[in-house]
PDB file of N, CA and C in Angstrom:
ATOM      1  N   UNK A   1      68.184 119.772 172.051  1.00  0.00           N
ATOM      2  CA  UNK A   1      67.000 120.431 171.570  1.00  0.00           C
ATOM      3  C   UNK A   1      66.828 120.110 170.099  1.00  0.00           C
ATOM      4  N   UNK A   2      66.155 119.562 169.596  1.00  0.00           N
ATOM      5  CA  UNK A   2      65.428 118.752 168.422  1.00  0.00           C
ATOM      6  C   UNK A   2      65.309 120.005 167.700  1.00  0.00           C
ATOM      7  N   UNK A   3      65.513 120.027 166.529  1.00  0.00           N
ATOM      8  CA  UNK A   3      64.746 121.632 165.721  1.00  0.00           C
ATOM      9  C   UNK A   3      64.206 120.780 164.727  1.00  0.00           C
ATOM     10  N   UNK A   4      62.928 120.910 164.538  1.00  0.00           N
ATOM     11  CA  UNK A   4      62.581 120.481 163.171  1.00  0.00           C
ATOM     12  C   UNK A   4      63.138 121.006 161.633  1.00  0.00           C
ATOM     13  N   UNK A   5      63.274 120.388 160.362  1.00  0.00           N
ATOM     14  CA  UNK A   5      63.775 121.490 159.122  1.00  0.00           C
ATOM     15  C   UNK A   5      62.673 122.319 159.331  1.00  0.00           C
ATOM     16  N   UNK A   6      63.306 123.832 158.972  1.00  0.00           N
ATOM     17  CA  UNK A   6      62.779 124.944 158.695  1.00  0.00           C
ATOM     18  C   UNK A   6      61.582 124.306 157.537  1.00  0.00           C
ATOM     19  N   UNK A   7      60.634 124.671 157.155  1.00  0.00           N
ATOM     20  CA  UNK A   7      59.810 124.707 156.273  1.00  0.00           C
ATOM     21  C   UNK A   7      60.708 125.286 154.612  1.00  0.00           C
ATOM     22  N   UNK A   8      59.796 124.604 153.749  1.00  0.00           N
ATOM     23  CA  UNK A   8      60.197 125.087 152.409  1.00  0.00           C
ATOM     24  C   UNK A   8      59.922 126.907 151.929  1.00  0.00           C
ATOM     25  N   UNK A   9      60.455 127.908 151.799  1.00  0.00           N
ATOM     26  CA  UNK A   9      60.301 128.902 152.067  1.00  0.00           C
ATOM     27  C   UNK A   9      59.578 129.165 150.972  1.00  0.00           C
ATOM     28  N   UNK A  10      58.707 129.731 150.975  1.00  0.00           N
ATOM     29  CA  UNK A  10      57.780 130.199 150.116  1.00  0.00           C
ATOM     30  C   UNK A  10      57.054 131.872 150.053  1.00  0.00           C
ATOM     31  N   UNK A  11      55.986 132.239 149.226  1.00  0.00           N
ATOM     32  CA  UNK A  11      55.435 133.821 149.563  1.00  0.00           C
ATOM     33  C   UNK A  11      55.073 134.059 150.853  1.00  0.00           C
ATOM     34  N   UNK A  12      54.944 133.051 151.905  1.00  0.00           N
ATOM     35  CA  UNK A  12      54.824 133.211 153.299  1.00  0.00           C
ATOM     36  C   UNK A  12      56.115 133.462 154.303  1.00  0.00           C
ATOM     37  N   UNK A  13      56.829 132.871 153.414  1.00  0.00           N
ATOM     38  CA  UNK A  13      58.373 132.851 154.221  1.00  0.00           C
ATOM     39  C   UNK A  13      58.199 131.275 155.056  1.00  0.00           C
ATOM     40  N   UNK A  14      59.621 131.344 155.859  1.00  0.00           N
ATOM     41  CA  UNK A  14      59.789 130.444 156.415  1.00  0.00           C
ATOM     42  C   UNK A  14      59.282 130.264 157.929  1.00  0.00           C
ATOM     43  N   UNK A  15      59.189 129.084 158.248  1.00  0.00           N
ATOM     44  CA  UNK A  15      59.221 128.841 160.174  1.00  0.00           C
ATOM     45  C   UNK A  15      60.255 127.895 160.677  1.00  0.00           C
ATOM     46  N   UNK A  16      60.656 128.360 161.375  1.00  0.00           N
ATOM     47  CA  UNK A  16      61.814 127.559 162.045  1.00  0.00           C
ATOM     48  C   UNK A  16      61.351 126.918 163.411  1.00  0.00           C
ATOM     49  N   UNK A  17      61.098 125.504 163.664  1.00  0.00           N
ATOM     50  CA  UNK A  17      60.029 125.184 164.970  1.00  0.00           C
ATOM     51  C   UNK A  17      61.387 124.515 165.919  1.00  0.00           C
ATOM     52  N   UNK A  18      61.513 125.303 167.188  1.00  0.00           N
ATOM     53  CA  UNK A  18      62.111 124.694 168.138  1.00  0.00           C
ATOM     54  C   UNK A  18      61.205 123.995 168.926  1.00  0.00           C
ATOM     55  N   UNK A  19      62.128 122.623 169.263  1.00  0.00           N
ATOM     56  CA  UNK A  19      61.505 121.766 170.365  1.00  0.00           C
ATOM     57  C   UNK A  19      61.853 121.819 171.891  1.00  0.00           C
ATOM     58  N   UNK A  20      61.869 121.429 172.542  1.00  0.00           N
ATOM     59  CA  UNK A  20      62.670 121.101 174.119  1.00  0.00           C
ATOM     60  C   UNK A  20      63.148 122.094 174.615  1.00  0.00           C
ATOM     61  N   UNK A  21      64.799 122.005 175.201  1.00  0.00           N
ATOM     62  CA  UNK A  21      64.918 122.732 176.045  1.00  0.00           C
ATOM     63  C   UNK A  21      65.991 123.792 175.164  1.00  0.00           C
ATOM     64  N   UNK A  22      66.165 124.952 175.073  1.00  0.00           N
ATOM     65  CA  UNK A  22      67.479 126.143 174.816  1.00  0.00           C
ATOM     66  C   UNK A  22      67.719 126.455 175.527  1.00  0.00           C
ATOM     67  N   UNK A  23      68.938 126.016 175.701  1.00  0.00           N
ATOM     68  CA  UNK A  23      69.995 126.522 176.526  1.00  0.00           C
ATOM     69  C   UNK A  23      71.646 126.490 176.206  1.00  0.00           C
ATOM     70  N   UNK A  24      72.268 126.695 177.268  1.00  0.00           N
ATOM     71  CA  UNK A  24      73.818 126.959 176.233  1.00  0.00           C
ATOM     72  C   UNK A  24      74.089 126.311 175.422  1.00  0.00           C
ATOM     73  N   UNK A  25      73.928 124.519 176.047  1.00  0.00           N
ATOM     74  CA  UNK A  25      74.400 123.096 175.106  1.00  0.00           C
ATOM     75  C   UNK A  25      73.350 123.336 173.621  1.00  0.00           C
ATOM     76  N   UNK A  26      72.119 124.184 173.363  1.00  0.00           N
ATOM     77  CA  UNK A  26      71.868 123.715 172.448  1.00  0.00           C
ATOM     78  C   UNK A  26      71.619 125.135 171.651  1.00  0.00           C
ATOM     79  N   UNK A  27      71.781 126.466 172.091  1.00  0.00           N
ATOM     80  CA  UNK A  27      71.400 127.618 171.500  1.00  0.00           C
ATOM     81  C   UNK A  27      72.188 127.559 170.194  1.00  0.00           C
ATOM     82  N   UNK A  28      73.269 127.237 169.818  1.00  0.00           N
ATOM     83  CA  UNK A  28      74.082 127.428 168.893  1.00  0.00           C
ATOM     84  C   UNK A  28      73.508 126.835 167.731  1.00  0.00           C
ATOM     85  N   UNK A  29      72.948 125.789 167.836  1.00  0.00           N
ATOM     86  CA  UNK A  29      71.839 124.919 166.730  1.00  0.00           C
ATOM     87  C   UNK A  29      71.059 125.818 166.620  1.00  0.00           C
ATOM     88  N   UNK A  30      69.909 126.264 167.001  1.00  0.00           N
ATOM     89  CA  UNK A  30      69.207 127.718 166.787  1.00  0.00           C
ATOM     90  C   UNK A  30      69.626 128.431 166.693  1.00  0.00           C
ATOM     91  N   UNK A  31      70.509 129.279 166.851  1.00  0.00           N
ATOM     92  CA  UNK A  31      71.261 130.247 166.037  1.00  0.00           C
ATOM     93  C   UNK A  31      71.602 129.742 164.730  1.00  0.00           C
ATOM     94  N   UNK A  32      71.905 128.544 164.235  1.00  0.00           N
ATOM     95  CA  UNK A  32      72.691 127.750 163.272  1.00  0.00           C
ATOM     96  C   UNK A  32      71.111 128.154 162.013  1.00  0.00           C
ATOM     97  N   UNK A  33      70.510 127.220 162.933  1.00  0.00           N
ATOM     98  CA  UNK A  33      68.969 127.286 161.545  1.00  0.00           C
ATOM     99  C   UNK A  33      68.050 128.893 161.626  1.00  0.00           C
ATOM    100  N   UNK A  34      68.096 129.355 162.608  1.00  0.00           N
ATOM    101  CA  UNK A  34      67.633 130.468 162.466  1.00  0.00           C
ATOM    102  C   UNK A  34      68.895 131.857 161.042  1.00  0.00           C
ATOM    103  N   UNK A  35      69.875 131.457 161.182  1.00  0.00           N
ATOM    104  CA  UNK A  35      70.265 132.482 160.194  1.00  0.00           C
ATOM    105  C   UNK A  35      70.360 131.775 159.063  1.00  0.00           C
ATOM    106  N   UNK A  36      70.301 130.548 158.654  1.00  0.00           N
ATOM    107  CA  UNK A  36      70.389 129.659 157.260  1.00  0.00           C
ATOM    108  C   UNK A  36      68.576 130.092 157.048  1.00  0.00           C
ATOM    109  N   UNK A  37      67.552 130.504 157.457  1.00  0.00           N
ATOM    110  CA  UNK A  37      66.658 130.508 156.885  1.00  0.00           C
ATOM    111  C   UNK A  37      66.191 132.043 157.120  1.00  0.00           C
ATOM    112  N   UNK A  38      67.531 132.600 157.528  1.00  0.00           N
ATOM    113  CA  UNK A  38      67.257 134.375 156.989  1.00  0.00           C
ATOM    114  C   UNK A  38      67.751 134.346 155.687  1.00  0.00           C
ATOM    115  N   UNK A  39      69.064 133.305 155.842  1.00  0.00           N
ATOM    116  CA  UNK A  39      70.133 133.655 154.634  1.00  0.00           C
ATOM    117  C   UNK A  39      68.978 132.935 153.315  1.00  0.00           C
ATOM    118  N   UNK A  40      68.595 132.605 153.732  1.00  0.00           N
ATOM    119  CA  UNK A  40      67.692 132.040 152.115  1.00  0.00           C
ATOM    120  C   UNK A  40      66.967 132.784 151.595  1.00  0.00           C
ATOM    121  N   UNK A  41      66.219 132.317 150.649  1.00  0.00           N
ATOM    122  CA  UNK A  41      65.301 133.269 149.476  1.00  0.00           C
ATOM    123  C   UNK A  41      63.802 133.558 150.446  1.00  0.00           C
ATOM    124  N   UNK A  42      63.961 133.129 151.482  1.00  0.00           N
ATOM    125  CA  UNK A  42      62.360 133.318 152.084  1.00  0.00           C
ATOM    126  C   UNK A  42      61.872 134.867 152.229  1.00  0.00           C
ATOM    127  N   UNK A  43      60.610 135.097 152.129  1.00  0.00           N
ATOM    128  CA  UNK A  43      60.485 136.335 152.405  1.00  0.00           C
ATOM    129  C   UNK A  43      60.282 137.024 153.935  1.00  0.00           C
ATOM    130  N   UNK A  44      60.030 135.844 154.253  1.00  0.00           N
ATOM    131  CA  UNK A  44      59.947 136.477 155.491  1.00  0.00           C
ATOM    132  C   UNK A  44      59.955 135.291 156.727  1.00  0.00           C
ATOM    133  N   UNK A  45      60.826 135.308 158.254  1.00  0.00           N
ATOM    134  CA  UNK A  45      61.332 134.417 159.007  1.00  0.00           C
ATOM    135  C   UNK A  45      60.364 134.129 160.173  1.00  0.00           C
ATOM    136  N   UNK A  46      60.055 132.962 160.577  1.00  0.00           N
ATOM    137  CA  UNK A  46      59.028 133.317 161.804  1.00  0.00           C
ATOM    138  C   UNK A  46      60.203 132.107 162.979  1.00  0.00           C
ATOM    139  N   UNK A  47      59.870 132.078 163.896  1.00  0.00           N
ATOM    140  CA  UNK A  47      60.792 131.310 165.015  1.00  0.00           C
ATOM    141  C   UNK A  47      59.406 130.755 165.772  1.00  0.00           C
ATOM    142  N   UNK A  48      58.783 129.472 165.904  1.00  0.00           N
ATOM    143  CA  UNK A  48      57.641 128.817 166.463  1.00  0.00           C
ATOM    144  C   UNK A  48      58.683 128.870 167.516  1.00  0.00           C
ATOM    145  N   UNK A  49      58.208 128.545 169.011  1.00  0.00           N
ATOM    146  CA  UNK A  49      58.382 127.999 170.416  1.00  0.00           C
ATOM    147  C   UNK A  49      57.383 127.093 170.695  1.00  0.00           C
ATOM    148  N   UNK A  50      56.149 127.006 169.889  1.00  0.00           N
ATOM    149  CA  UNK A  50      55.201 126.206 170.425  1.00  0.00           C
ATOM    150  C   UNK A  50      55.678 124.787 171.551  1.00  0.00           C
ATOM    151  N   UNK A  51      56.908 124.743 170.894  1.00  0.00           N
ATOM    152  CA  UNK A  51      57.282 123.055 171.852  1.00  0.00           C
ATOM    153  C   UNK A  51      58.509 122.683 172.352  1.00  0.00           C
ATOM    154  N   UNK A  52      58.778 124.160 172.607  1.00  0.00           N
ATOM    155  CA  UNK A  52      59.658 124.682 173.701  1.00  0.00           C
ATOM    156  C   UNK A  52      59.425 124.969 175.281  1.00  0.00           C
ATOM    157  N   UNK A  53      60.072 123.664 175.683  1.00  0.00           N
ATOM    158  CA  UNK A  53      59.728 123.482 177.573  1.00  0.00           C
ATOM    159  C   UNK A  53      60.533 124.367 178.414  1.00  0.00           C
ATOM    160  N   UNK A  54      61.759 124.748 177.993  1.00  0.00           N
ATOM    161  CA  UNK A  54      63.045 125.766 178.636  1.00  0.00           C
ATOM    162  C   UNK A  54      63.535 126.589 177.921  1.00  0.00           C
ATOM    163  N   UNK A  55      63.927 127.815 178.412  1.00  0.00           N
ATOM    164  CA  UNK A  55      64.834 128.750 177.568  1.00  0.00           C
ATOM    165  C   UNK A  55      65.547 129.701 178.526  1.00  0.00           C
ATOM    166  N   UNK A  56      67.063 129.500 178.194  1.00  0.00           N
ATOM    167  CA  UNK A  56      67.948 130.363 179.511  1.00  0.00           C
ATOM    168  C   UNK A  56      67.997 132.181 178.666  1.00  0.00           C
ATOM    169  N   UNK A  57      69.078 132.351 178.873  1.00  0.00           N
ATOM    170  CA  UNK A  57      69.385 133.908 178.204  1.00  0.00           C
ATOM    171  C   UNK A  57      70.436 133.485 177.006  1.00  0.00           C
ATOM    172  N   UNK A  58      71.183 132.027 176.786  1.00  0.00           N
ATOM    173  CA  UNK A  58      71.311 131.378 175.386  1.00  0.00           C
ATOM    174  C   UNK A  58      70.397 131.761 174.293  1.00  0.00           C
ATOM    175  N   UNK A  59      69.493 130.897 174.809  1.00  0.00           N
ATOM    176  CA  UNK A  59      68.257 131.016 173.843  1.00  0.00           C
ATOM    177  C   UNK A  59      67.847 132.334 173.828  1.00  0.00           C
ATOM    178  N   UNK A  60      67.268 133.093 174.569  1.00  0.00           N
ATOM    179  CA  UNK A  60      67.026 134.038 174.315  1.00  0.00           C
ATOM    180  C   UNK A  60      67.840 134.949 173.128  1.00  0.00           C
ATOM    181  N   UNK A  61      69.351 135.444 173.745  1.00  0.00           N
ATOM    182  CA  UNK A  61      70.479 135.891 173.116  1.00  0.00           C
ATOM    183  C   UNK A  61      70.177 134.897 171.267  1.00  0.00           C
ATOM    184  N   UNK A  62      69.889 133.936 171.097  1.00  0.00           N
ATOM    185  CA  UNK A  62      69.978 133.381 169.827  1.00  0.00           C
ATOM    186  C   UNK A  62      68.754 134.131 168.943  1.00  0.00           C
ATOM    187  N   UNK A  63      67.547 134.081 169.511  1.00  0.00           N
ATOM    188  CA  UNK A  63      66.563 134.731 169.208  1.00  0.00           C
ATOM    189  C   UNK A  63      66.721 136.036 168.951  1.00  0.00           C
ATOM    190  N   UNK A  64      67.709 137.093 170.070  1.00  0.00           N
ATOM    191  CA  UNK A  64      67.433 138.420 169.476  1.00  0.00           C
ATOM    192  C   UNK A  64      68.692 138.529 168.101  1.00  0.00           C
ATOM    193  N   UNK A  65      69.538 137.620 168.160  1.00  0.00           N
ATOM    194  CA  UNK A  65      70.825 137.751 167.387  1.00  0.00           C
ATOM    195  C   UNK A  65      69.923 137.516 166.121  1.00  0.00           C
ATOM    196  N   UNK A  66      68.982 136.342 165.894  1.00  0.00           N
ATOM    197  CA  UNK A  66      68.028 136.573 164.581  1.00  0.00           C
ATOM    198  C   UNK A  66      67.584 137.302 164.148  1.00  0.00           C
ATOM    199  N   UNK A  67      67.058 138.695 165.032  1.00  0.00           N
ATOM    200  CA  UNK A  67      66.279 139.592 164.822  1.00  0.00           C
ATOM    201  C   UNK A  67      66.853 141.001 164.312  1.00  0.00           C
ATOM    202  N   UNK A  68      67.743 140.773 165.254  1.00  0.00           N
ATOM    203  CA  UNK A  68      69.100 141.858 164.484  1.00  0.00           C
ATOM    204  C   UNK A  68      70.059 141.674 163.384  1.00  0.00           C
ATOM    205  N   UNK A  69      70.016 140.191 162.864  1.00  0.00           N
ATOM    206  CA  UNK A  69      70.180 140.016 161.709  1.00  0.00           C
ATOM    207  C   UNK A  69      69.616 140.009 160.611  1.00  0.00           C
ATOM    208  N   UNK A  70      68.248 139.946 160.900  1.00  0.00           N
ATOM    209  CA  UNK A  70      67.176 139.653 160.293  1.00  0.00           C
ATOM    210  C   UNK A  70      66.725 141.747 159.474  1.00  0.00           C
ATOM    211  N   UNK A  71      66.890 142.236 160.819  1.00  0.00           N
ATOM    212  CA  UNK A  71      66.305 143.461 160.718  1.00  0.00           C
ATOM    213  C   UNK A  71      67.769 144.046 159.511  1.00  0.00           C
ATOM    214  N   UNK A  72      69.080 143.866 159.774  1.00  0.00           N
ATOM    215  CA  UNK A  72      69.713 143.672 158.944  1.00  0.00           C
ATOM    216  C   UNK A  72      69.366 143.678 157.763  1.00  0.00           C
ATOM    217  N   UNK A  73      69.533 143.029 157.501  1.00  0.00           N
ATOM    218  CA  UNK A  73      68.819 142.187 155.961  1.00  0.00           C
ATOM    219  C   UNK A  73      68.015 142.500 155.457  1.00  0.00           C
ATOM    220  N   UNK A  74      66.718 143.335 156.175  1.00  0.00           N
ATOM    221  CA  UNK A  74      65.366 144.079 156.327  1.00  0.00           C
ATOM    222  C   UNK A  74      64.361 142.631 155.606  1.00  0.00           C
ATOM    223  N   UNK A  75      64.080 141.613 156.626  1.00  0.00           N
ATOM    224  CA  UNK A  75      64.046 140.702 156.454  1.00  0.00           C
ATOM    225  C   UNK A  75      62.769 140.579 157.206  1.00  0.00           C
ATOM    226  N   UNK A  76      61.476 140.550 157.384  1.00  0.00           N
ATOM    227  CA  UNK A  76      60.629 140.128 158.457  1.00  0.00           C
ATOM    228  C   UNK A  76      60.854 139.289 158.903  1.00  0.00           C
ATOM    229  N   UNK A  77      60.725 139.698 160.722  1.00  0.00           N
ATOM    230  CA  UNK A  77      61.180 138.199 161.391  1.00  0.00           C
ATOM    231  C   UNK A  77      60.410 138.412 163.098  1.00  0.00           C
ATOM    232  N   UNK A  78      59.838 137.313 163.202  1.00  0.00           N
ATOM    233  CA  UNK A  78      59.388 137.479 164.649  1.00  0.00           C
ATOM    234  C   UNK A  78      59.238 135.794 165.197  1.00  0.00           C
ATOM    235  N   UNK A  79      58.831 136.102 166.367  1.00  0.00           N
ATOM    236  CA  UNK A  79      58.644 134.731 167.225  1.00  0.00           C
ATOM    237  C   UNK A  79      57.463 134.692 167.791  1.00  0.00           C
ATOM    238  N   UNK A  80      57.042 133.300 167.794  1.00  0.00           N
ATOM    239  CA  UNK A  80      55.518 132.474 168.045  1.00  0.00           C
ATOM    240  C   UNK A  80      55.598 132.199 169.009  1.00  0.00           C
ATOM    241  N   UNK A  81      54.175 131.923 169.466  1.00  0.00           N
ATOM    242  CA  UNK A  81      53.284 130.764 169.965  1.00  0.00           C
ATOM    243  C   UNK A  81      54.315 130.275 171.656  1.00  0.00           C
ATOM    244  N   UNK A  82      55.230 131.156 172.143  1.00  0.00           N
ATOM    245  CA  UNK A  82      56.064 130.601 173.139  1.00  0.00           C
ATOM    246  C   UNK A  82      54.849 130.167 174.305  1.00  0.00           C
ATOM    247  N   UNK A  83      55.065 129.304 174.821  1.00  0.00           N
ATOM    248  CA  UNK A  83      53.642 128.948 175.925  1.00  0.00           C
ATOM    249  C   UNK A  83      54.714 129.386 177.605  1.00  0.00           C
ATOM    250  N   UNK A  84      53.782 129.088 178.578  1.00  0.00           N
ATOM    251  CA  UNK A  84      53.935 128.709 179.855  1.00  0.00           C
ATOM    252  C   UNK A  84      54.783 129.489 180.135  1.00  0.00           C
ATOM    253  N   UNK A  85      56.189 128.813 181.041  1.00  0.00           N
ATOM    254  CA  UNK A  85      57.033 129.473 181.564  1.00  0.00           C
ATOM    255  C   UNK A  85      57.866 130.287 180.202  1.00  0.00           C
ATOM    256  N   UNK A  86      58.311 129.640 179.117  1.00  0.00           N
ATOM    257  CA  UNK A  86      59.155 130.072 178.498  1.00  0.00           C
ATOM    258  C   UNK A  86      58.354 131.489 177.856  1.00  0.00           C
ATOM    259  N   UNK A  87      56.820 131.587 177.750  1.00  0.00           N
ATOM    260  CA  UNK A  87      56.727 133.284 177.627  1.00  0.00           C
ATOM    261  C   UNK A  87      57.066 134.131 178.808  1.00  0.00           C
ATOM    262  N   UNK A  88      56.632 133.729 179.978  1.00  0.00           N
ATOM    263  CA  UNK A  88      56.396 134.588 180.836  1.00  0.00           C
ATOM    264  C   UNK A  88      58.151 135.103 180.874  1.00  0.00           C
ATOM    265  N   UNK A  89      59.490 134.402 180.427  1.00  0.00           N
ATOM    266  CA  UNK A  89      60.913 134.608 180.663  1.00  0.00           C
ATOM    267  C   UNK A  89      60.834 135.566 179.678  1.00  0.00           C
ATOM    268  N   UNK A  90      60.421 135.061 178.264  1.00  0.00           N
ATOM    269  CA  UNK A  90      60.706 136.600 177.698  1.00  0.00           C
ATOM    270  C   UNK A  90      59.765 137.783 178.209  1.00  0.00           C
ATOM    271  N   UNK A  91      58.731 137.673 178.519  1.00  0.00           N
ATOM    272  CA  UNK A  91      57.587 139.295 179.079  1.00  0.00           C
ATOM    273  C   UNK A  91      58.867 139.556 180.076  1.00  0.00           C
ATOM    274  N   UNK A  92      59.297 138.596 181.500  1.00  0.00           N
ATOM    275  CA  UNK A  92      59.725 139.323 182.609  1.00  0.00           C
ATOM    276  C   UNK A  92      61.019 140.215 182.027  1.00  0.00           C
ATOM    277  N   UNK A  93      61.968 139.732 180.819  1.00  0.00           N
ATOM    278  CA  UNK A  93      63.101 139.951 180.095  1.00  0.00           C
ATOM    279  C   UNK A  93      62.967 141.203 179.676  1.00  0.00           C
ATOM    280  N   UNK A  94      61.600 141.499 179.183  1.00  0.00           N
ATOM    281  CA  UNK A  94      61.060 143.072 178.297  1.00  0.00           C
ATOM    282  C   UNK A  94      61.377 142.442 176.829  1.00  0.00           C
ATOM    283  N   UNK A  95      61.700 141.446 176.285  1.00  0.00           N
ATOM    284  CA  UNK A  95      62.080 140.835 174.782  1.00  0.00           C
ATOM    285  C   UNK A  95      60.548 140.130 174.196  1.00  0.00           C
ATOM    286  N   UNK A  96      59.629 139.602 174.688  1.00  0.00           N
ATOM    287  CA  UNK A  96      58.399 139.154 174.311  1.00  0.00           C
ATOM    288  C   UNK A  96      57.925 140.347 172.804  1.00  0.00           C
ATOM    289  N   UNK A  97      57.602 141.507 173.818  1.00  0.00           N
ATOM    290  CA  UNK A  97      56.910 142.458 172.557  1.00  0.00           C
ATOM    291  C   UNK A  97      57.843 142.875 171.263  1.00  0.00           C
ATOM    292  N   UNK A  98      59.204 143.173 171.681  1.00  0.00           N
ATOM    293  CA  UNK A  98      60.111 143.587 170.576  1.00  0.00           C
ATOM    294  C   UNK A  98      60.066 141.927 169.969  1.00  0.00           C
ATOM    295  N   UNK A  99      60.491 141.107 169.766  1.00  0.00           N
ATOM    296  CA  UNK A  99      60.373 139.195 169.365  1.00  0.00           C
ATOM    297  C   UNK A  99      58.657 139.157 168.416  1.00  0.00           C
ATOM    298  N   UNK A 100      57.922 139.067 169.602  1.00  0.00           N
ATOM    299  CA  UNK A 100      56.866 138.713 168.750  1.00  0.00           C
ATOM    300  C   UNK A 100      56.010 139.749 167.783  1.00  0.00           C
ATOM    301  N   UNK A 101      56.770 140.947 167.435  1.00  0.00           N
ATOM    302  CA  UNK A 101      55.986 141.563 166.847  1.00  0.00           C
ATOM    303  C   UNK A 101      56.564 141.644 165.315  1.00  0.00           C
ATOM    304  N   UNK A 102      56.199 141.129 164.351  1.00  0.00           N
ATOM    305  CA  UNK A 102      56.485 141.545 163.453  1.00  0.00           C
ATOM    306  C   UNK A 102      57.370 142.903 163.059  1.00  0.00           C
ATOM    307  N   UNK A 103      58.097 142.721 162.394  1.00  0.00           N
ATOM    308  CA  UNK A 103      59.275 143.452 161.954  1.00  0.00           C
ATOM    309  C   UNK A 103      59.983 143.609 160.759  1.00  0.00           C
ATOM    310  N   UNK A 104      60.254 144.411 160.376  1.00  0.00           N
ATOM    311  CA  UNK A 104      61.432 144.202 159.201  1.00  0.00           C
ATOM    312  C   UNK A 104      60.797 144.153 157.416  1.00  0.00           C
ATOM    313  N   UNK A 105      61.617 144.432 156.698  1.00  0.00           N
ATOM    314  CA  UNK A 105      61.372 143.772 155.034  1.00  0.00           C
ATOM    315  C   UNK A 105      61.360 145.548 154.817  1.00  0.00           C
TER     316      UNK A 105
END
């Protein structure tokens, strides 16, 4: 799973854009860039899915571990743009609304 660099963090904060598939072999890389761009000066964290084709309960589990770190930190942090199957896994999960809603700071 490809992650693009996080964006330069700025008064918007950061985005962290996953590509392909999350799953076990690759959740740990998203977990990896998702807390290096809590741990930074950004003000606030966003997680794109836009171009994300798969996501098991890895991925998922990486995503909420951001959020609870994030909320931690009191850090705004939520998740985007997930399309197709990989929203409908988080809605059926009950994690969609707590994820994509803004949070935290």
């Amino acid at each position: 799973m490809p992650l693009s660099n996080p964006d330069h963090p700025d008064a918007e904060g950061v985005t962290v854009s996953a590509r392909g598939e999350i799953d076990l072999s690759t959740a740990d890389e998203l977990q990896h860039e998702i807390e290096a761009a809590i741990a930074s000066n950004a003000s606030a964290v966003v997680v794109d899915l836009a171009e994300v084709t798969f996501l098991d309960s890895a991925g998922i589990n990486a995503l909420l571990r951001g959020r609870r770190l994030a909320d931690d930190r009191r850090k705004p942090y939520h998740v985007t743009n997930a399309q197709g199957m990989v929203r409908q896994l988080l809605r059926l999960t009950g994690v969609w609304d707590h994820l994509s809603t803004p949070a935290g700071g």
